[in-house]
N, C-alpha and C. Protein backbone atom coordinates (compact mmCIF):
# COMPACT_ATOMS: atom_id res chain seq x y z
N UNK A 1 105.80 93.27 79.19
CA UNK A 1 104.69 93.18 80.10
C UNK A 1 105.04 92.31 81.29
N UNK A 2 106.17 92.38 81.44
CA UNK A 2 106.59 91.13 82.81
C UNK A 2 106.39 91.86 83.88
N UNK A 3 106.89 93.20 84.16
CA UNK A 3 106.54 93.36 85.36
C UNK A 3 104.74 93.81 86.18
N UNK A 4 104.51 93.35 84.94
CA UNK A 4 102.84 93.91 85.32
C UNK A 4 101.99 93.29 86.18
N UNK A 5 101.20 93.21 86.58
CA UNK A 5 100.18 92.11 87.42
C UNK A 5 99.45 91.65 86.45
N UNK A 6 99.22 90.17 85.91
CA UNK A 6 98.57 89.86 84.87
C UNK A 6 97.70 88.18 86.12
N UNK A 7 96.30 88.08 86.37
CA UNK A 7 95.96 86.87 87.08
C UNK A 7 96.36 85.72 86.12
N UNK A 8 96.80 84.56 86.71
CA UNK A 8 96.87 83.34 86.36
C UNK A 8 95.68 82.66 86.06
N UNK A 9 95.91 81.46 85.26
CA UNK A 9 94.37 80.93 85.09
C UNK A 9 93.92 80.22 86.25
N UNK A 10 94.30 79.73 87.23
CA UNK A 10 93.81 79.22 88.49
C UNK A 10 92.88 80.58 89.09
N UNK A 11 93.71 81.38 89.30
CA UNK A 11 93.09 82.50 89.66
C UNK A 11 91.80 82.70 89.43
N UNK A 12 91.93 83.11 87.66
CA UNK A 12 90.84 83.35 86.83
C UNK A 12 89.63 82.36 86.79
N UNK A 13 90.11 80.70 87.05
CA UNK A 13 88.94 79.72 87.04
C UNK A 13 88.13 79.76 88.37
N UNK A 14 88.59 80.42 89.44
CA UNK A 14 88.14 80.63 90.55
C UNK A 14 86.90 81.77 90.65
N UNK A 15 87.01 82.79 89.68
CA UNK A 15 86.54 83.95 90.42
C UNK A 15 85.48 83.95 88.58
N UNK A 16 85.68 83.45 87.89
CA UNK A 16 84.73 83.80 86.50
C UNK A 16 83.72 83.31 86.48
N UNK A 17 83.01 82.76 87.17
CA UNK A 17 82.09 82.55 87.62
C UNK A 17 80.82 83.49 87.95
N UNK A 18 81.71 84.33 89.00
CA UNK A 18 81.00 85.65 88.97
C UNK A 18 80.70 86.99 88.07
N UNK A 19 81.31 86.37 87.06
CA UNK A 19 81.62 87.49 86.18
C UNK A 19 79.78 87.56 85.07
N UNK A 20 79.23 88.81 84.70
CA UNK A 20 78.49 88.85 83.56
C UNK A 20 78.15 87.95 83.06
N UNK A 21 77.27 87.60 82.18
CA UNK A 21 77.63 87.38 81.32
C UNK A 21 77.38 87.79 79.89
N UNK A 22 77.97 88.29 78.55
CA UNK A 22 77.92 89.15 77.83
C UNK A 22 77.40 88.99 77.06
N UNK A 23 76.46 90.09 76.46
CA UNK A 23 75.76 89.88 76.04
C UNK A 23 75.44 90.69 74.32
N UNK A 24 75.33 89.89 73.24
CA UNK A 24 75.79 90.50 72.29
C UNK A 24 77.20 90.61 71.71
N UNK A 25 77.99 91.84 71.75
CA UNK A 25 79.42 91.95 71.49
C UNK A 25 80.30 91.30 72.12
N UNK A 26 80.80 90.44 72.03
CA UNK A 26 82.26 90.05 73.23
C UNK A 26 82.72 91.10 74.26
N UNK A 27 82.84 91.03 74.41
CA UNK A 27 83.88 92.23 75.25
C UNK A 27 85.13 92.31 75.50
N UNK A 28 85.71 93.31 75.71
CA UNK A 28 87.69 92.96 76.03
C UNK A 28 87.82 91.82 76.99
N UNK A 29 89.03 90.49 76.44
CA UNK A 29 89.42 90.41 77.78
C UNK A 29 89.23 90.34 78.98
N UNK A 30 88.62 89.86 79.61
CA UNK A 30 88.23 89.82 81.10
C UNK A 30 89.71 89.60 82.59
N UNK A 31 90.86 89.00 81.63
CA UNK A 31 91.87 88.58 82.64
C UNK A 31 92.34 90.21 82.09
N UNK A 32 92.70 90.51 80.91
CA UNK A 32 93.74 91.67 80.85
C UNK A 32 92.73 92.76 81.57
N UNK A 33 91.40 93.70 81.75
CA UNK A 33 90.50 94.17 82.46
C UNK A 33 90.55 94.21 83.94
N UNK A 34 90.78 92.92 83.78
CA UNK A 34 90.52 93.00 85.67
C UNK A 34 91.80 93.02 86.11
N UNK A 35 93.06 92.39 85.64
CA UNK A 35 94.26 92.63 86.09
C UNK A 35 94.79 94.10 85.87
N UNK A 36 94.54 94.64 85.14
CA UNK A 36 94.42 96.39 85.13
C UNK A 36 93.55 97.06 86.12
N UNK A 37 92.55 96.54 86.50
CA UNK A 37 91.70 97.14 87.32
C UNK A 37 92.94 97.04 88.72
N UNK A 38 93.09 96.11 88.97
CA UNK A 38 93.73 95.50 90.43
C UNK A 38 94.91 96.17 90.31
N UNK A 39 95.62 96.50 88.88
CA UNK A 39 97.04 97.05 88.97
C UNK A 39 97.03 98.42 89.82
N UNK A 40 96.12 99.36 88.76
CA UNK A 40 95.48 100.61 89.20
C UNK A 40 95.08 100.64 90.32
N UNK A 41 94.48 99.93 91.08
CA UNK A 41 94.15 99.87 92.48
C UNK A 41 95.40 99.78 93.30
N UNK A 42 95.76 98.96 93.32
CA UNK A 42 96.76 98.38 94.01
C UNK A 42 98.15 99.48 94.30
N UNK A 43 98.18 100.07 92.88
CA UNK A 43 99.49 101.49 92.88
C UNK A 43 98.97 102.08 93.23
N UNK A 44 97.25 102.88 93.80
CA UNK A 44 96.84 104.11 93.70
C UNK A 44 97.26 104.50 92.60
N UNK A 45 96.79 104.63 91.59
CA UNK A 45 96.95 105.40 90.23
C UNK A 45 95.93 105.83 89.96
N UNK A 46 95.57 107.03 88.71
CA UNK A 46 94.32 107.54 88.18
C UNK A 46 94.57 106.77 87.40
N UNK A 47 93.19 106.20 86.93
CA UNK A 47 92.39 105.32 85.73
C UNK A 47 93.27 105.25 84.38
N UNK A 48 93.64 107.04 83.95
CA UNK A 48 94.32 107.33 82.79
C UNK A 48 96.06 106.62 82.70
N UNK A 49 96.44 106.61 83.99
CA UNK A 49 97.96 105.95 84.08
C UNK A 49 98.01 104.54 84.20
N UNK A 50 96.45 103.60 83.58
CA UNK A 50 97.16 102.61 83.94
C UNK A 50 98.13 102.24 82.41
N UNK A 51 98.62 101.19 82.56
CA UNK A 51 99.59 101.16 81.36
C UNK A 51 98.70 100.73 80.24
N UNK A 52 98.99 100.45 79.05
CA UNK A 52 98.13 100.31 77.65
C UNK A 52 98.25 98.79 77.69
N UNK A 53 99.41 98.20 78.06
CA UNK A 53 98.96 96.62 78.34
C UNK A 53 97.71 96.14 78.62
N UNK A 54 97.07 96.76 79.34
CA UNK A 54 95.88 96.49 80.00
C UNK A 54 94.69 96.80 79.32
N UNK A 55 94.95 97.47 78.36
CA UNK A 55 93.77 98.10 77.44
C UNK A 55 93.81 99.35 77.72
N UNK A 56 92.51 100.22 76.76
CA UNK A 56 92.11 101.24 76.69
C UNK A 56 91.72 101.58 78.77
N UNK A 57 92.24 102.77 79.24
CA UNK A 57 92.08 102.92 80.48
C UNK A 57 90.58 103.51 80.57
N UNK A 58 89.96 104.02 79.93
CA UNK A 58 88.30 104.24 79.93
C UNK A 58 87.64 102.85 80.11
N UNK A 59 88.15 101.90 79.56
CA UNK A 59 87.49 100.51 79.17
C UNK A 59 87.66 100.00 80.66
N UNK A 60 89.00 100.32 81.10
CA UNK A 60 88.73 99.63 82.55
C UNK A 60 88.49 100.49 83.65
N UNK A 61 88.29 101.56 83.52
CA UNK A 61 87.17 102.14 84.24
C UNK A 61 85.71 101.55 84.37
N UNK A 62 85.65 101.81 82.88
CA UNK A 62 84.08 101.39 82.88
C UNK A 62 83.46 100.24 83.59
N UNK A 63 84.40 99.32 82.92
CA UNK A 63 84.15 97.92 83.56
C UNK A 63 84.54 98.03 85.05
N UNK A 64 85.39 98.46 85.89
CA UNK A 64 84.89 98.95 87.27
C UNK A 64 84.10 99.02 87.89
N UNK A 65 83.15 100.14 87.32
CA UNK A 65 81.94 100.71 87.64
C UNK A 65 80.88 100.49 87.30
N UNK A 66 80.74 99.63 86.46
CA UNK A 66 79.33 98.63 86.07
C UNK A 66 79.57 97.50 86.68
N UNK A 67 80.69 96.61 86.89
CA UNK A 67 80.67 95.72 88.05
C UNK A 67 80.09 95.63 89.38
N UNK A 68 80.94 96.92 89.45
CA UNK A 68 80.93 97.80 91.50
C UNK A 68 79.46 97.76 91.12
N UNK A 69 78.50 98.53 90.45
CA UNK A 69 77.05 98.89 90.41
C UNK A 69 76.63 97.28 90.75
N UNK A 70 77.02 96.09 89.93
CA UNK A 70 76.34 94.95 89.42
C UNK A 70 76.61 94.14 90.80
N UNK A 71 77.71 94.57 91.71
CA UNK A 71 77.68 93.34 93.11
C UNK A 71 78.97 92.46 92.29
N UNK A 72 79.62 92.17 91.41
CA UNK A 72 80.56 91.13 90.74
C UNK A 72 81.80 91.22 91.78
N UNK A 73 81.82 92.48 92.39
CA UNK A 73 83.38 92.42 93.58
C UNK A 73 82.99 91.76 94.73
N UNK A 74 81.55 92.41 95.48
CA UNK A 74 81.06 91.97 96.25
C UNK A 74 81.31 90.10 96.34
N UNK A 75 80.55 89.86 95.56
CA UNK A 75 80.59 88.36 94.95
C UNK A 75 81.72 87.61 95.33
N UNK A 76 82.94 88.16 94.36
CA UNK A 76 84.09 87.75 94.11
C UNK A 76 84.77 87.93 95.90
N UNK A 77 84.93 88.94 96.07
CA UNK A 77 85.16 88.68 97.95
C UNK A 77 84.81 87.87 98.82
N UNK A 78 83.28 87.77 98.56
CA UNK A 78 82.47 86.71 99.46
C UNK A 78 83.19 85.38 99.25
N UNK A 79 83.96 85.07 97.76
CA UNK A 79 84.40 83.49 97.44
C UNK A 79 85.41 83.65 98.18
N UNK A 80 86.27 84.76 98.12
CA UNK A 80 87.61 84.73 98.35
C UNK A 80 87.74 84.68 100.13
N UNK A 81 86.89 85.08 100.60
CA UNK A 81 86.63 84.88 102.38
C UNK A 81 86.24 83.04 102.34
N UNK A 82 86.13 82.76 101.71
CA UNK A 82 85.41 81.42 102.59
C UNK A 82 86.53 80.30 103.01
N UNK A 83 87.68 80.58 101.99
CA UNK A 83 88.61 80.00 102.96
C UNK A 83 90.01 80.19 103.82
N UNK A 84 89.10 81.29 103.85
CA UNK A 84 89.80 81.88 105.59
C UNK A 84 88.43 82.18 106.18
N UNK A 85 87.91 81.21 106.32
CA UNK A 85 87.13 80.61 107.39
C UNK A 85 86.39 82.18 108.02
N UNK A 86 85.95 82.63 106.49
CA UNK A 86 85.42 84.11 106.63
C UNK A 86 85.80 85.20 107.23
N UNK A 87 87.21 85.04 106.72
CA UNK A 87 87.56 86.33 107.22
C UNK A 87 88.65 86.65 106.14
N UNK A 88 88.63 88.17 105.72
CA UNK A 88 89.16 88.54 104.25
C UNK A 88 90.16 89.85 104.79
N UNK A 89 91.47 89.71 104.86
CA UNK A 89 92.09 90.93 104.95
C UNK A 89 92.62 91.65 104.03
N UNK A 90 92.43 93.11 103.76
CA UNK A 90 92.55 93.66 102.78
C UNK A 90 93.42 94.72 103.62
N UNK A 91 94.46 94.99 103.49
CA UNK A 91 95.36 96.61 103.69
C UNK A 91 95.60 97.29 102.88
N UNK A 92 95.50 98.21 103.58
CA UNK A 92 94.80 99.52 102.16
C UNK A 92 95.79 100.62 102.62
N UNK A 93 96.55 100.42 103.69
CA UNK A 93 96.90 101.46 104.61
C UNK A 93 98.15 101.99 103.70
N UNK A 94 98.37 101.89 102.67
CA UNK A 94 99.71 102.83 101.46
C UNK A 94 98.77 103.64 100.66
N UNK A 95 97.38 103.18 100.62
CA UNK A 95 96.56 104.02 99.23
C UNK A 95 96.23 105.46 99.59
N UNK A 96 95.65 106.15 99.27
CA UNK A 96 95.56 107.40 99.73
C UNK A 96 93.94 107.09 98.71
N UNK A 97 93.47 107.95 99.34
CA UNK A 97 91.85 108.26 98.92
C UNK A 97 91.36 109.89 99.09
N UNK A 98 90.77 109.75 97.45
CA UNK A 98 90.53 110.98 97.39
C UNK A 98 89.53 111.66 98.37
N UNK A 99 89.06 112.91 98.46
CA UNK A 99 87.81 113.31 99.39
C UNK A 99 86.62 112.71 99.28
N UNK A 100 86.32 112.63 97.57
CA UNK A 100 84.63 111.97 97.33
C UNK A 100 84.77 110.12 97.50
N UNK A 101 85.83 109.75 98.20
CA UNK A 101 85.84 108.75 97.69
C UNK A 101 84.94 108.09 99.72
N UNK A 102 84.69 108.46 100.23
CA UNK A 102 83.84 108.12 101.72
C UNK A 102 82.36 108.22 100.71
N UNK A 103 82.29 108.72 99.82
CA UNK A 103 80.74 108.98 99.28
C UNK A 103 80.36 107.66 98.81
N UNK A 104 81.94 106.97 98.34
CA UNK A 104 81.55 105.86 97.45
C UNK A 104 80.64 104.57 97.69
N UNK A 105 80.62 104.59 98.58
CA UNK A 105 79.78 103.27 99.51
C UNK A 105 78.37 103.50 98.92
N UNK A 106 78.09 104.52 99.90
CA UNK A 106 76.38 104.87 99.74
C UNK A 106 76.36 105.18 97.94
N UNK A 107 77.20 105.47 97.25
CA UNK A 107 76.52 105.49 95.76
C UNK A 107 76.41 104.19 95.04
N UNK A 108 76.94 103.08 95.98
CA UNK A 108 76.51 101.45 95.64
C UNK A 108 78.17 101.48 94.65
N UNK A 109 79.07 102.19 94.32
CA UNK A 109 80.51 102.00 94.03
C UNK A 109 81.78 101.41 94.18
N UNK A 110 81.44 101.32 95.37
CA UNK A 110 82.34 100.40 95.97
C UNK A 110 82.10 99.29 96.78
N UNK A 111 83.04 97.94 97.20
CA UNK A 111 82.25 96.63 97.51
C UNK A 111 82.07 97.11 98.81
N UNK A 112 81.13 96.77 99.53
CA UNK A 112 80.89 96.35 100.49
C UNK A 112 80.67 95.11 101.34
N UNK A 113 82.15 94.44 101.77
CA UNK A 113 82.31 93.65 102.22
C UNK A 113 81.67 92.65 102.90
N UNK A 114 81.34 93.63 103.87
CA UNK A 114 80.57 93.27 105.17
C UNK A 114 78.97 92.61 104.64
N UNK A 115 78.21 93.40 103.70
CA UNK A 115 77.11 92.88 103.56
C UNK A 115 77.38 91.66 102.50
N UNK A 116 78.50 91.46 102.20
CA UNK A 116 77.90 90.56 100.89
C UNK A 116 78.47 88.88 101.34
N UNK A 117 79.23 89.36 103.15
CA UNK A 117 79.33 87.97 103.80
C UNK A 117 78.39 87.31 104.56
N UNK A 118 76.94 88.41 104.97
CA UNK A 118 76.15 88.10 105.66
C UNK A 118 74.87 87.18 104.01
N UNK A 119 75.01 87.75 103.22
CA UNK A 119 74.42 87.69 102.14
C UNK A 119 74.69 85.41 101.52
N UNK A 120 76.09 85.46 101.94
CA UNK A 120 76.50 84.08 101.28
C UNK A 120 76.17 82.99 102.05
């Protein structure tokens, strides 16, 4: 698992904050989850290729998309802008995006940056 993206705990003490909190069952992992989430992102990969290190790839889907719904990226951006003095650069310009993926905004799926700096 070395060459994988796995967050550090500095990382992780920074941003868990924003995270859920769970309720009932434990849940997987939150560093191996989200560092799968970011891997998958980050390669452009489908959900199903991320590696099994990371867990079940449904599991980090899911958790994706109940986040994205819940504002937890949003959130987590807004921290990560504040010291760069609000301003957050993200290049995206290697990923490729599917057709439905311009839909994703308006279905509340994906973060939306912009509002969640006017929001903090």
């Amino acid at each position: 698992m070395t060459d994988l993206l796995m967050l550090n705990d500095a990382q992780m003490r920074r941003i868990e904050k924003y995270f859920p909190l769970s309720h009932g069952i434990p849940r997987v992992d939150d560093r191996r989850i989200l560092s799968g989430i970011l891997f998958v992102i980050r390669n452009g990969l489908r959900w199903r290729d991320a590696p099994s290190d990371y867990g079940p790839h449904k599991t980090i889907y899911n958790r994706f998309i109940r986040w994205s719904r819940l504002g937890v990226f949003n959130r987590i951006f807004a921290e990560l802008a504040k010291d760069g003095d609000g301003v957050l650069m993200i290049n995206a310009t290697h990923l490729k995006a599917h057709r439905t993926a311009a839909s994703l905004l308006k279905k509340g799926l994906y973060p939306d940056v912009s509002d969640a700096a006017e929001a903090g």
